[in-house]
Structure formats: C-alpha cells, structure tokens
C-alpha atoms as a PDB file:
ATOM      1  CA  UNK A   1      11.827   3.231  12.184  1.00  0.00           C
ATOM      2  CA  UNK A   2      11.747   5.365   9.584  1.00  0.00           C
ATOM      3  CA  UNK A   3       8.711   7.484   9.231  1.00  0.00           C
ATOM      4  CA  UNK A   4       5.654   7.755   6.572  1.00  0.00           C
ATOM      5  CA  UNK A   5       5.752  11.310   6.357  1.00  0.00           C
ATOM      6  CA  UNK A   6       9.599  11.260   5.421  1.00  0.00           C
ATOM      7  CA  UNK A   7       8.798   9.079   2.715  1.00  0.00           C
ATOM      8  CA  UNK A   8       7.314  11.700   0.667  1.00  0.00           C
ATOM      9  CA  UNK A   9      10.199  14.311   1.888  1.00  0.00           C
ATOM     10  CA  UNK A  10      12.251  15.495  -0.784  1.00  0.00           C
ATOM     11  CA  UNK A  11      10.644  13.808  -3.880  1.00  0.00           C
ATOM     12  CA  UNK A  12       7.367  12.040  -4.947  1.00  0.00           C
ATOM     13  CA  UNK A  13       7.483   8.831  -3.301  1.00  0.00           C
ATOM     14  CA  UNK A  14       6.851   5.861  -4.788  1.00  0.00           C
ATOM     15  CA  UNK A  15       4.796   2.866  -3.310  1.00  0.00           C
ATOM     16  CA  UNK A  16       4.533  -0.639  -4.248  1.00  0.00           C
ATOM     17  CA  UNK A  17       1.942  -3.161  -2.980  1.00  0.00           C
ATOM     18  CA  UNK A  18       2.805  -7.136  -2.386  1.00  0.00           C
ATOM     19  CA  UNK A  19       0.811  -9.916  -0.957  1.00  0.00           C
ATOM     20  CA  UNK A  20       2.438 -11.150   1.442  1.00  0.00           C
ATOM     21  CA  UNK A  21       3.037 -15.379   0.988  1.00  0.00           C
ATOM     22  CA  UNK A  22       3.073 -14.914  -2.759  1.00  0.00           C
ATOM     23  CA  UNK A  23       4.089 -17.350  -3.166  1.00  0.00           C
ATOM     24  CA  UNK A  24       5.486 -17.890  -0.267  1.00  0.00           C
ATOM     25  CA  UNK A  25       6.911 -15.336   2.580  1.00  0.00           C
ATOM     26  CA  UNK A  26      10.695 -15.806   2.117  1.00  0.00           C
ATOM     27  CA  UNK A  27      10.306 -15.237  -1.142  1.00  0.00           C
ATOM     28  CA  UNK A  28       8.275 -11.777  -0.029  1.00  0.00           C
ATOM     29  CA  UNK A  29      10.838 -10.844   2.191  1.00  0.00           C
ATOM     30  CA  UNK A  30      13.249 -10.847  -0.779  1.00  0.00           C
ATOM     31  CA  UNK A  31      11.215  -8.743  -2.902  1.00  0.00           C
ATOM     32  CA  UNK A  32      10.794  -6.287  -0.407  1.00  0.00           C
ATOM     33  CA  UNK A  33      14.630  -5.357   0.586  1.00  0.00           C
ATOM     34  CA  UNK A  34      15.106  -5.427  -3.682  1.00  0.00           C
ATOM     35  CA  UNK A  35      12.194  -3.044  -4.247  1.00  0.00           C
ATOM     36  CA  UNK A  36      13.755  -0.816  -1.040  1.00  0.00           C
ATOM     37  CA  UNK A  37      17.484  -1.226  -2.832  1.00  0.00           C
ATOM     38  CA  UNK A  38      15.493   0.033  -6.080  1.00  0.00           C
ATOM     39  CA  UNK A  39      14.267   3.407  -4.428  1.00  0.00           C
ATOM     40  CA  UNK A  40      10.912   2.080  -3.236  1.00  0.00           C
ATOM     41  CA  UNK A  41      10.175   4.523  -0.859  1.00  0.00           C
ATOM     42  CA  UNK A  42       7.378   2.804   1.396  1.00  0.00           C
ATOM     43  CA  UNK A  43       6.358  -0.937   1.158  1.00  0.00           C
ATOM     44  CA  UNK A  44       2.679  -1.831   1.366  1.00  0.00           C
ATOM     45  CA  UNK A  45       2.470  -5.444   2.503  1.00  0.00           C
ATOM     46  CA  UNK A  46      -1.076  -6.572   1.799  1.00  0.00           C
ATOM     47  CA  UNK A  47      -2.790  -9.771   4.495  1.00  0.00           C
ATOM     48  CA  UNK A  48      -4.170 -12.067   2.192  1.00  0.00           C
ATOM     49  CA  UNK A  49      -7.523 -12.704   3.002  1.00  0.00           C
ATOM     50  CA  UNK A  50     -10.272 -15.266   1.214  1.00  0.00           C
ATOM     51  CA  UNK A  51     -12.823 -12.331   0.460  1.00  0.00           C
ATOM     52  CA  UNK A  52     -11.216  -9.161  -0.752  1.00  0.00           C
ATOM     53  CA  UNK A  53     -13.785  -7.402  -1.529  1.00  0.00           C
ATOM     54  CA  UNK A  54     -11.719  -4.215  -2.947  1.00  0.00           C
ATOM     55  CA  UNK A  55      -9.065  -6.404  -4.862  1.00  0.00           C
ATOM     56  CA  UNK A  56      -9.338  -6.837  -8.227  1.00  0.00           C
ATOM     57  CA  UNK A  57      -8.545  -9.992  -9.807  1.00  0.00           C
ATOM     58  CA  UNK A  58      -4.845  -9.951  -9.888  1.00  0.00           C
ATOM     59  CA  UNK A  59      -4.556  -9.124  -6.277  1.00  0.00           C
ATOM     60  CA  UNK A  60      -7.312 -11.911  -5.032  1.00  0.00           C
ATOM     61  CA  UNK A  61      -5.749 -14.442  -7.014  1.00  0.00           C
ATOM     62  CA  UNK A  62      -2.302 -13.345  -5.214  1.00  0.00           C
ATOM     63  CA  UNK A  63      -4.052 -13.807  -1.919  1.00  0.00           C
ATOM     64  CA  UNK A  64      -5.217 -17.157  -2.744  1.00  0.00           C
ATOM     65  CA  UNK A  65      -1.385 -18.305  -3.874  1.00  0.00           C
ATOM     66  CA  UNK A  66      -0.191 -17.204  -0.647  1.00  0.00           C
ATOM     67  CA  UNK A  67      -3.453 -18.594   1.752  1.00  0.00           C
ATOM     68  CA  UNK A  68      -2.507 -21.778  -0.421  1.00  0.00           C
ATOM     69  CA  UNK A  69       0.943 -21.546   0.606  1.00  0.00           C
ATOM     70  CA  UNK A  70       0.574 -21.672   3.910  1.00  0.00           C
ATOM     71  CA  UNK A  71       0.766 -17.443   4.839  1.00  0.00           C
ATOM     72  CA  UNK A  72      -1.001 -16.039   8.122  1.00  0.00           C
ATOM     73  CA  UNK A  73      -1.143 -12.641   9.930  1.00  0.00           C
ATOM     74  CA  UNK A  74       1.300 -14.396  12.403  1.00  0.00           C
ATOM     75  CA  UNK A  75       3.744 -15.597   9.788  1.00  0.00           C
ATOM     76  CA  UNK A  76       3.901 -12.105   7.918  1.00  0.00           C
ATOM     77  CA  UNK A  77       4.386 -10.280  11.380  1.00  0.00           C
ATOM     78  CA  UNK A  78       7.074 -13.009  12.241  1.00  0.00           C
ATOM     79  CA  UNK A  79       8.678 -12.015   8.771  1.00  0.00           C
ATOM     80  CA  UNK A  80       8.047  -8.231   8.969  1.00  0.00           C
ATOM     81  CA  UNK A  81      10.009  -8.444  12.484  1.00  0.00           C
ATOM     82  CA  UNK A  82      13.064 -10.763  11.016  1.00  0.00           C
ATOM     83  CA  UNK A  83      13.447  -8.137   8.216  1.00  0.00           C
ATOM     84  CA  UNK A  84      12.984  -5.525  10.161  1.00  0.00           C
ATOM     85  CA  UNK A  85      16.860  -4.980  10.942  1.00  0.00           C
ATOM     86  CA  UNK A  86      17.517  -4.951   7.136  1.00  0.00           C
ATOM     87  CA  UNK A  87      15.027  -2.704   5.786  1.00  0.00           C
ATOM     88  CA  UNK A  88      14.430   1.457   6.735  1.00  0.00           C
ATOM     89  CA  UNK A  89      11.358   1.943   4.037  1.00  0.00           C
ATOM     90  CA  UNK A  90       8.589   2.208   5.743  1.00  0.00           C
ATOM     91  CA  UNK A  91       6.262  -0.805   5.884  1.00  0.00           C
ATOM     92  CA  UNK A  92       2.561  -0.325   5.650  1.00  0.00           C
ATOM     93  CA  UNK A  93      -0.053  -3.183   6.101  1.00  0.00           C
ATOM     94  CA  UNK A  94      -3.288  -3.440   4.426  1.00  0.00           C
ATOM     95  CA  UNK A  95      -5.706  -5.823   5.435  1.00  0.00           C
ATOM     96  CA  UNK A  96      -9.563  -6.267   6.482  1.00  0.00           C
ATOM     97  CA  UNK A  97     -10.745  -6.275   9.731  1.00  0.00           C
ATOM     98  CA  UNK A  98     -12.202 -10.159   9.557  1.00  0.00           C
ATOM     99  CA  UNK A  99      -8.517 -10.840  10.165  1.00  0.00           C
ATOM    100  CA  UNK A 100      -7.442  -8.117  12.448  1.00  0.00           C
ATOM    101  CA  UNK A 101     -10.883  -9.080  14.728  1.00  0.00           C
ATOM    102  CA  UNK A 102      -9.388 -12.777  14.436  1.00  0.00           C
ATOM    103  CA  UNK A 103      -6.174 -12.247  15.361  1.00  0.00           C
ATOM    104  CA  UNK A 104      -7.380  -9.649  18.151  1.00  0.00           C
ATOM    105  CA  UNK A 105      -6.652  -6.024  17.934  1.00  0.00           C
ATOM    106  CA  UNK A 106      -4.871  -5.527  20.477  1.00  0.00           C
ATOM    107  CA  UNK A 107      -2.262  -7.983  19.854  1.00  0.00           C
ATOM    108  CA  UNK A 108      -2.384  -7.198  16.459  1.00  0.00           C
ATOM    109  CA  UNK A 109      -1.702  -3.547  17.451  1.00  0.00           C
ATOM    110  CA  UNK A 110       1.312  -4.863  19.740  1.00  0.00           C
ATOM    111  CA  UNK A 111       2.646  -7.406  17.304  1.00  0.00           C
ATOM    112  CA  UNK A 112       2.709  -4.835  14.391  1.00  0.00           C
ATOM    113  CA  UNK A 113       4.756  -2.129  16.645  1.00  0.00           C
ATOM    114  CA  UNK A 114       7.234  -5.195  17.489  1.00  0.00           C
ATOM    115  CA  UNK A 115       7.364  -5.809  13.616  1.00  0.00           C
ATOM    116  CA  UNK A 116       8.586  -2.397  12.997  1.00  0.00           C
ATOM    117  CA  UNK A 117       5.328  -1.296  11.302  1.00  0.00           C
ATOM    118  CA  UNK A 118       5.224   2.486  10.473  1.00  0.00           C
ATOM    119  CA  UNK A 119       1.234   2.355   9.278  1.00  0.00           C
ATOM    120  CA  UNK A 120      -1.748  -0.135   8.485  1.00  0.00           C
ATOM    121  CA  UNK A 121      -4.936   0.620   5.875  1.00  0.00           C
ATOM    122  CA  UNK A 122      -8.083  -1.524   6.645  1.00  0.00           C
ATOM    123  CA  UNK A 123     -10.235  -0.661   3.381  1.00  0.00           C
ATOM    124  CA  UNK A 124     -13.163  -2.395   4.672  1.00  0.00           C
ATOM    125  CA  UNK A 125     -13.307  -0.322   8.040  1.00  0.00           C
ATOM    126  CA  UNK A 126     -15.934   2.365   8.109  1.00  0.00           C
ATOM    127  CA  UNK A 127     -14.154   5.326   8.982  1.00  0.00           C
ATOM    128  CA  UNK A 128     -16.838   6.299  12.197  1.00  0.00           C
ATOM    129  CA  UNK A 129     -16.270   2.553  13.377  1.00  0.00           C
ATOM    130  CA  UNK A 130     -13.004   3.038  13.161  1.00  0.00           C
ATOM    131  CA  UNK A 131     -12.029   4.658  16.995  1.00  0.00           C
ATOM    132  CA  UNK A 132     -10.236   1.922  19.042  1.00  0.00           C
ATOM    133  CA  UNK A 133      -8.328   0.498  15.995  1.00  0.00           C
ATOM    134  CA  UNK A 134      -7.140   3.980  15.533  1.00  0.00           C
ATOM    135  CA  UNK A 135      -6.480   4.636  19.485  1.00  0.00           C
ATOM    136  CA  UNK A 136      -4.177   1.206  19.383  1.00  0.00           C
ATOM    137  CA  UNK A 137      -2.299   2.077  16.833  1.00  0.00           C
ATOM    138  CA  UNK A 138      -1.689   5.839  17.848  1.00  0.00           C
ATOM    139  CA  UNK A 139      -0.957   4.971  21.444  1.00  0.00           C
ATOM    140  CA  UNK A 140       2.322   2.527  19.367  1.00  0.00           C
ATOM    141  CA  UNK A 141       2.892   5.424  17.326  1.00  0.00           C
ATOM    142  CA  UNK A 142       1.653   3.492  13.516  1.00  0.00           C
ATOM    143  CA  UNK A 143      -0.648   5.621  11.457  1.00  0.00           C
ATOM    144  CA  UNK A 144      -3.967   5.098  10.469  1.00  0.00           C
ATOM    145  CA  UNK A 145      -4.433   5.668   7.110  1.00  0.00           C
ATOM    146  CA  UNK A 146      -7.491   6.181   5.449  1.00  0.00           C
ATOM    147  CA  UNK A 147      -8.877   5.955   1.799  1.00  0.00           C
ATOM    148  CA  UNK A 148     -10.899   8.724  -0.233  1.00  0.00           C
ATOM    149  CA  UNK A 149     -12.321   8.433  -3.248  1.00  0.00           C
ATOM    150  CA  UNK A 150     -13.666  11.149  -6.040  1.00  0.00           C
ATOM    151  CA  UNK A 151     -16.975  10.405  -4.953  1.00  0.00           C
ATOM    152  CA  UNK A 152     -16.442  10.705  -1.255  1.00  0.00           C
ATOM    153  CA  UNK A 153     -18.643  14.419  -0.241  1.00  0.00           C
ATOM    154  CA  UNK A 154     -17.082  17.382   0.985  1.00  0.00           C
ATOM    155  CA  UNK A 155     -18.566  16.438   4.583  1.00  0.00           C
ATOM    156  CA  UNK A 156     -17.169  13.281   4.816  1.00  0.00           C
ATOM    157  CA  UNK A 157     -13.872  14.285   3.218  1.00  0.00           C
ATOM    158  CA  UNK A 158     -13.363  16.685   6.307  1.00  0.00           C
ATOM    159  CA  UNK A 159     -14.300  13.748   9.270  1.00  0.00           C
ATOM    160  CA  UNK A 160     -11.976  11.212   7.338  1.00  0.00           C
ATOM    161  CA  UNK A 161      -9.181  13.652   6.577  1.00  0.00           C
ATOM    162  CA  UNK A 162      -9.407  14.832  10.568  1.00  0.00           C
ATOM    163  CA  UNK A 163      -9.156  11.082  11.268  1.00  0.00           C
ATOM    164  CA  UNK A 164      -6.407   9.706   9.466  1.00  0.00           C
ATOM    165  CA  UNK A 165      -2.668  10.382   9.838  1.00  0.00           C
ATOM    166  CA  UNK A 166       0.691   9.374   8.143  1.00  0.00           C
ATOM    167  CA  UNK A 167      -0.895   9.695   4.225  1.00  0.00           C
ATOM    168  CA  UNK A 168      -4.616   9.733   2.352  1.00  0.00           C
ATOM    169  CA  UNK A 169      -4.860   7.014   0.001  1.00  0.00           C
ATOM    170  CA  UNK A 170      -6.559   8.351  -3.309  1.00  0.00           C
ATOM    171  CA  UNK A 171      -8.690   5.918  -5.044  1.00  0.00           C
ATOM    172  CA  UNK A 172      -7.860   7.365  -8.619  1.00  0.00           C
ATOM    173  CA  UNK A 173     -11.283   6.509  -9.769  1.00  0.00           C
ATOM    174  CA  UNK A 174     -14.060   4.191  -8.439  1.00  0.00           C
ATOM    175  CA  UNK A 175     -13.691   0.507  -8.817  1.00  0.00           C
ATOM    176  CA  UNK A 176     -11.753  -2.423  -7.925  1.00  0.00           C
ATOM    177  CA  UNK A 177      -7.894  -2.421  -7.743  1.00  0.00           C
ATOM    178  CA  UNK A 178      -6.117  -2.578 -11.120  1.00  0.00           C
ATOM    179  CA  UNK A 179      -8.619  -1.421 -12.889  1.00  0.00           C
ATOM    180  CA  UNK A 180      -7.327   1.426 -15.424  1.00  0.00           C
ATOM    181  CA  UNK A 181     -10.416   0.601 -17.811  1.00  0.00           C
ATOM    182  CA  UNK A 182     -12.270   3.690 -16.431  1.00  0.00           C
ATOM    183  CA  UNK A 183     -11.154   6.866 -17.295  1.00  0.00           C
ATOM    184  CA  UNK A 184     -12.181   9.116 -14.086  1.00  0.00           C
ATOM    185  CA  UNK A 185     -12.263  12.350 -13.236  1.00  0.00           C
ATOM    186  CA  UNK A 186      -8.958  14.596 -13.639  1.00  0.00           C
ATOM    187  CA  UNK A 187      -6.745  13.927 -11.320  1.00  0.00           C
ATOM    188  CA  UNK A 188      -5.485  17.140 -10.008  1.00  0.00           C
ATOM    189  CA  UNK A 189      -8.967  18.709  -9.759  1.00  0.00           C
ATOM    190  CA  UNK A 190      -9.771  15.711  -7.366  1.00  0.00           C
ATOM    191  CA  UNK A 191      -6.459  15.968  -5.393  1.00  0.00           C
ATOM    192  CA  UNK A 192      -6.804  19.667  -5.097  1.00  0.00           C
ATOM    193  CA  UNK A 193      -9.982  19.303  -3.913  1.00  0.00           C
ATOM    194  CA  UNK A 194      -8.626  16.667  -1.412  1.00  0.00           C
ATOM    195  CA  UNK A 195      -5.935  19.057  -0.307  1.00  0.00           C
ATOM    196  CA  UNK A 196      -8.293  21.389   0.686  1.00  0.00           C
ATOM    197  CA  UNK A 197      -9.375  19.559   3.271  1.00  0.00           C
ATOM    198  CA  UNK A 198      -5.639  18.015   4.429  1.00  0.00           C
ATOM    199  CA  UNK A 199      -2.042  18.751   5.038  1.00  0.00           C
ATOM    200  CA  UNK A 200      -1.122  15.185   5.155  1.00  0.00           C
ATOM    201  CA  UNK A 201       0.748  13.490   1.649  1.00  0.00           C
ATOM    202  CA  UNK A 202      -1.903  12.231  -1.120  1.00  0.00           C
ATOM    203  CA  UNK A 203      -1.172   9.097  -2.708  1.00  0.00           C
ATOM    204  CA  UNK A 204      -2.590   8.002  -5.732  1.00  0.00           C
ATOM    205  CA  UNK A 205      -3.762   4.522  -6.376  1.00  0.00           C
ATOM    206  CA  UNK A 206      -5.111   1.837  -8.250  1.00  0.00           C
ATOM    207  CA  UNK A 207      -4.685   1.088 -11.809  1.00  0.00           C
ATOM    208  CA  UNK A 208      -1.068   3.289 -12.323  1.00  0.00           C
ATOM    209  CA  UNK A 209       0.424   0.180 -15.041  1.00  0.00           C
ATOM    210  CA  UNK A 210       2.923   2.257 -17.101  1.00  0.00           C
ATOM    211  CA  UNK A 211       5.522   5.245 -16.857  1.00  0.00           C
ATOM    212  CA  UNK A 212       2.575   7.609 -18.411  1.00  0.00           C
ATOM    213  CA  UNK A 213       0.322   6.938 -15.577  1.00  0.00           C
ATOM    214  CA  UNK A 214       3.148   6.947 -12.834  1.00  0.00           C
ATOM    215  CA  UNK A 215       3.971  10.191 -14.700  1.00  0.00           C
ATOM    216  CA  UNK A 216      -0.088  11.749 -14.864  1.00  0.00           C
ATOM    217  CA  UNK A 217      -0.323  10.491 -10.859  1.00  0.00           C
ATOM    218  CA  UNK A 218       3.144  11.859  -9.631  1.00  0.00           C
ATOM    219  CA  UNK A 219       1.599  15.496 -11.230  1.00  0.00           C
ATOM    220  CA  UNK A 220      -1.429  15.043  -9.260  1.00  0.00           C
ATOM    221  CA  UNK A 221      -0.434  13.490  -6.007  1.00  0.00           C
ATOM    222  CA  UNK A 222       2.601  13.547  -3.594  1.00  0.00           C
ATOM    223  CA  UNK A 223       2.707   9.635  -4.042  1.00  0.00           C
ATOM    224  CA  UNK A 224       2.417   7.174  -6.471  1.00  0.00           C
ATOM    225  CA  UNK A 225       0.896   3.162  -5.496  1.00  0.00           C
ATOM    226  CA  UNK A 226       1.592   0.279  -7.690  1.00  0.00           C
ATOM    227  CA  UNK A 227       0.091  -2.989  -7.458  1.00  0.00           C
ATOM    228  CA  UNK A 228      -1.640  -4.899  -9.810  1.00  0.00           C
ATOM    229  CA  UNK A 229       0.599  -4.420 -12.103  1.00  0.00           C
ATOM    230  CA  UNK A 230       3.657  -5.381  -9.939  1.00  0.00           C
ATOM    231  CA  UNK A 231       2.002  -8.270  -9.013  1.00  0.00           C
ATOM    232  CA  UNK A 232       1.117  -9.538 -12.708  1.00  0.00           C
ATOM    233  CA  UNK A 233       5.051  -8.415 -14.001  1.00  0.00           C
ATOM    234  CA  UNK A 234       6.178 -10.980 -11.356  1.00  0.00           C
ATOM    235  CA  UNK A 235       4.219 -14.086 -10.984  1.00  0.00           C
ATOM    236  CA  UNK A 236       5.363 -15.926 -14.284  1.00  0.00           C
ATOM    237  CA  UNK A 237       8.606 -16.109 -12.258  1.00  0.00           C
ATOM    238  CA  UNK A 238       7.401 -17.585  -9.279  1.00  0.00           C
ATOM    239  CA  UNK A 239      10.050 -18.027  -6.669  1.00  0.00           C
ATOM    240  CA  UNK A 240      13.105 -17.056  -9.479  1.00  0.00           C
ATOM    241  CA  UNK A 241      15.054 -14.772  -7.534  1.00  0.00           C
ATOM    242  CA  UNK A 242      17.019 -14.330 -11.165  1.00  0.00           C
ATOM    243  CA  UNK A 243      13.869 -13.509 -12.839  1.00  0.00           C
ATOM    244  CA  UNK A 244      12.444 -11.225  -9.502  1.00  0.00           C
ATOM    245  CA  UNK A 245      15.375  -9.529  -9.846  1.00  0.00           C
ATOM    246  CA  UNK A 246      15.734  -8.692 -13.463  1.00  0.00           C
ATOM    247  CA  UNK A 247      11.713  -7.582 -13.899  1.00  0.00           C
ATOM    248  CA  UNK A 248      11.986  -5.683 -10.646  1.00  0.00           C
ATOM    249  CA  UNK A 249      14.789  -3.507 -11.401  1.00  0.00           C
ATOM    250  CA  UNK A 250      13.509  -2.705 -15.064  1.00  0.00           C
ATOM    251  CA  UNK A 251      10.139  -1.730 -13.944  1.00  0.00           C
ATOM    252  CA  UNK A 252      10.646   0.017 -10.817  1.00  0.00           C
ATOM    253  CA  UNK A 253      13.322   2.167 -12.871  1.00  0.00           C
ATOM    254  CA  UNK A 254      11.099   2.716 -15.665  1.00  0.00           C
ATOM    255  CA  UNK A 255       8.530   4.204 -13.150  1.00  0.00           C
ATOM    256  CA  UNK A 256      10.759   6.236 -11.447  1.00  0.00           C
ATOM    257  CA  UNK A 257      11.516   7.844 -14.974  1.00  0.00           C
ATOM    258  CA  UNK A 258       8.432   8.630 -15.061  1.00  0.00           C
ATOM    259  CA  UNK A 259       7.529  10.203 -11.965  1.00  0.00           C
ATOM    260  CA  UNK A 260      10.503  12.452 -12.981  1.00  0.00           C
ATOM    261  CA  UNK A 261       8.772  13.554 -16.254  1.00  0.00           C
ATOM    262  CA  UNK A 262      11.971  11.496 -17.829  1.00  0.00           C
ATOM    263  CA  UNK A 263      10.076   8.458 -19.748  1.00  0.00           C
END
C-alpha cells in the first residue's frame, strides 16, 4: 500500500474525487486505474449516500445515479479490494457516518484495511466525537483525515490538526462542494495560517474547475482536489469507456499544466 504522505513527496499532488457506482462500479473501477495511469496521485472514492449534506449539486446527483444503480458500502469495498492488485495510488474514502454506523464500524474499519484503503474523511463527523472511528482506523494503519475551513478558530484548528493524520483537507472557502461562485479569502494567508498549526500536507478543495484555479491552489497548498468538475466533464458519456478515456486524459493533463505554472 502505498502511503498518503508519499503522495505529496516530490511534487504537488493531485487528487480527484468519484462517486463510487456512477454509474455503475465497474465502470468506477475503470476510471480509477485511468486517472492513476494519468498521474493522479491519490483517489478519493466518495460512498454515495441519500443526504449529502456537504455535496453540492453535481456530487448529490452522482450519488443518486449510483444508489439508483444498485452501489453499496459492501459493493465499493468488494471493488476497492478486486482493484486493489492493479492500482498503487492511494485510495481515500469519504463518506458520512449514517453509513459507516450502518454498516458497523468495526467491520467497516476491517473491511476497508482488506480493501487496501490508505485513508477515509467523514465530513459530517464532529471532530471531538470522532475517538473510536479514529482508534479503528489507526490500530489498521488508515488515516483519519480531517477538514478545516477559513472560518474554523485558532483553538479548534490546533485540537483538529493534533487529531488528524495522513493530510488536512482545506475547504477553499465556505459552502457546498463545487461551488467557485464565492470568492474567499486568499488562499495562502489561510494555508499559512493552517500550517502554523500542522506539519501534515494541506490540500485544497472544492470548487478548483480550470488550470487557473489548479494553478492559484497548487501555490497555496501541497495538494490540489477535484471533483465537481470531474464529475460534470464525465457524465454526458455515461459508461463510454471511448469517451471516459478521451475527456479524462485531456483534463487531467490540462490540470497538471497547471499545477506546474505551465497552462
């Protein structure tokens, strides 16, 4: 297993987000070993679930495809594990608790080791609620990675930073995923001020949609997320492994480009 903190060794790292079961899961498990053979460097695999409340409107209507099409937390672990073999970028999974309770944390904790999961985000989980989720998943060595946002207070920055492990995820600015509408505060005075607080990587997230923003975040942050956007580039194409490939391979080059200062 390959792990998160070698993903951002060497060179911003770049990290895309995909439902998982959108629209279906062999058609996820594709995507995933392309965007690795693109220079992905980790691969968030999100557990679609029927009330996102941080998704935007892109990613809960991706969640809805794949609950449609048949996708559960056992399926995607059953996929994660077949792929496992194939892929060395490490695989993150982001998901709220409702469905980790369901499924049982402990299991879930057992099953994601099995699957060759490097980390899991739960967005929903309150950082101070978070203790036994955290102890499972340390004790299988996954990290626990935790979100921050510009609003988040110097106190709380400290607890969460002391908490989580493998990377922070930066909420770029407040709001729902995908949402680039909203201008925020400057990046790099809210990553430095995150830094101050952590050794671990910072990764950047929601609403990076172009080579300019890749570019702005890369400056900022040690890692770049995309999601929304990937999302929207791909679902005309539904389960086209032609089309996939061909609006894959443009974009993830073209964001690359610009995390190099090249676009």
């Amino acid at each position: 297993m390959t792990s998160i903190a070698q993903a951002f060794t060497g060179k911003k790292a770049l990290i895309t987000y995909l439902a998982a079961g959108d629209p279906d899961l062999e058609t996820t498990a594709f995507l995933l070993k392309l965007l690795e053979r693109e220079g992905v460097d980790l691969l968030e695999v999100g557990i679609p679930f029927s009330d996102p409340l941080a998704d935007g409107p892109v990613i809960q209507q991706a969640g809805q495809r794949a609950l449609q099409g048949g996708a559960t937390l056992k399926k995607i672990l059953g996929m994660l594990k077949t792929l496992a073999p194939e892929i060395a970028a490490p695989r993150v999974l982001m998901g709220y608790m409702n469905s980790l309770i369901a499924y049982g944390l402990e299991p879930f904790a057992d099953d994601s080791a099995a699957a060759g999961v490097s980390g899991v985000i739960v967005p929903d989980l309150p950082f101070h609620q978070s203790e036994e989720l955290a102890s499972l998943l340390k004790d299988r060595n996954m990290d626990f990675i935790l979100m921050v946002t510009p609003n988040t207070t110097d106190k709380r920055l400290k607890a969460i930073a002391e908490k989580a492990s493998g990377f922070l995820y930066c909420v770029s600015h407040l709001g729902i995923t995908g949402d680039s509408a909203k201008a925020g505060i400057p990046l790099k005075k809210y990553t430095d001020r995150v830094r101050s607080v952590t050794s671990l990587p910072l990764a950047l997230g929601f609403g990076v949609n172009s080579p300019e923003k890749a570019r702005l975040a890369a400056e900022a942050a040690d890692g770049v997320i995309v999601g929304s956007a990937l999302i929207s580039l791909l679902e005309p194409c539904g389960t086209d492994q032609g089309c996939l490939e061909k609006k894959v391979v443009s974009f993830i080059r073209s964001l690359r480009e610009g995390m190099e200062g090249k676009a």
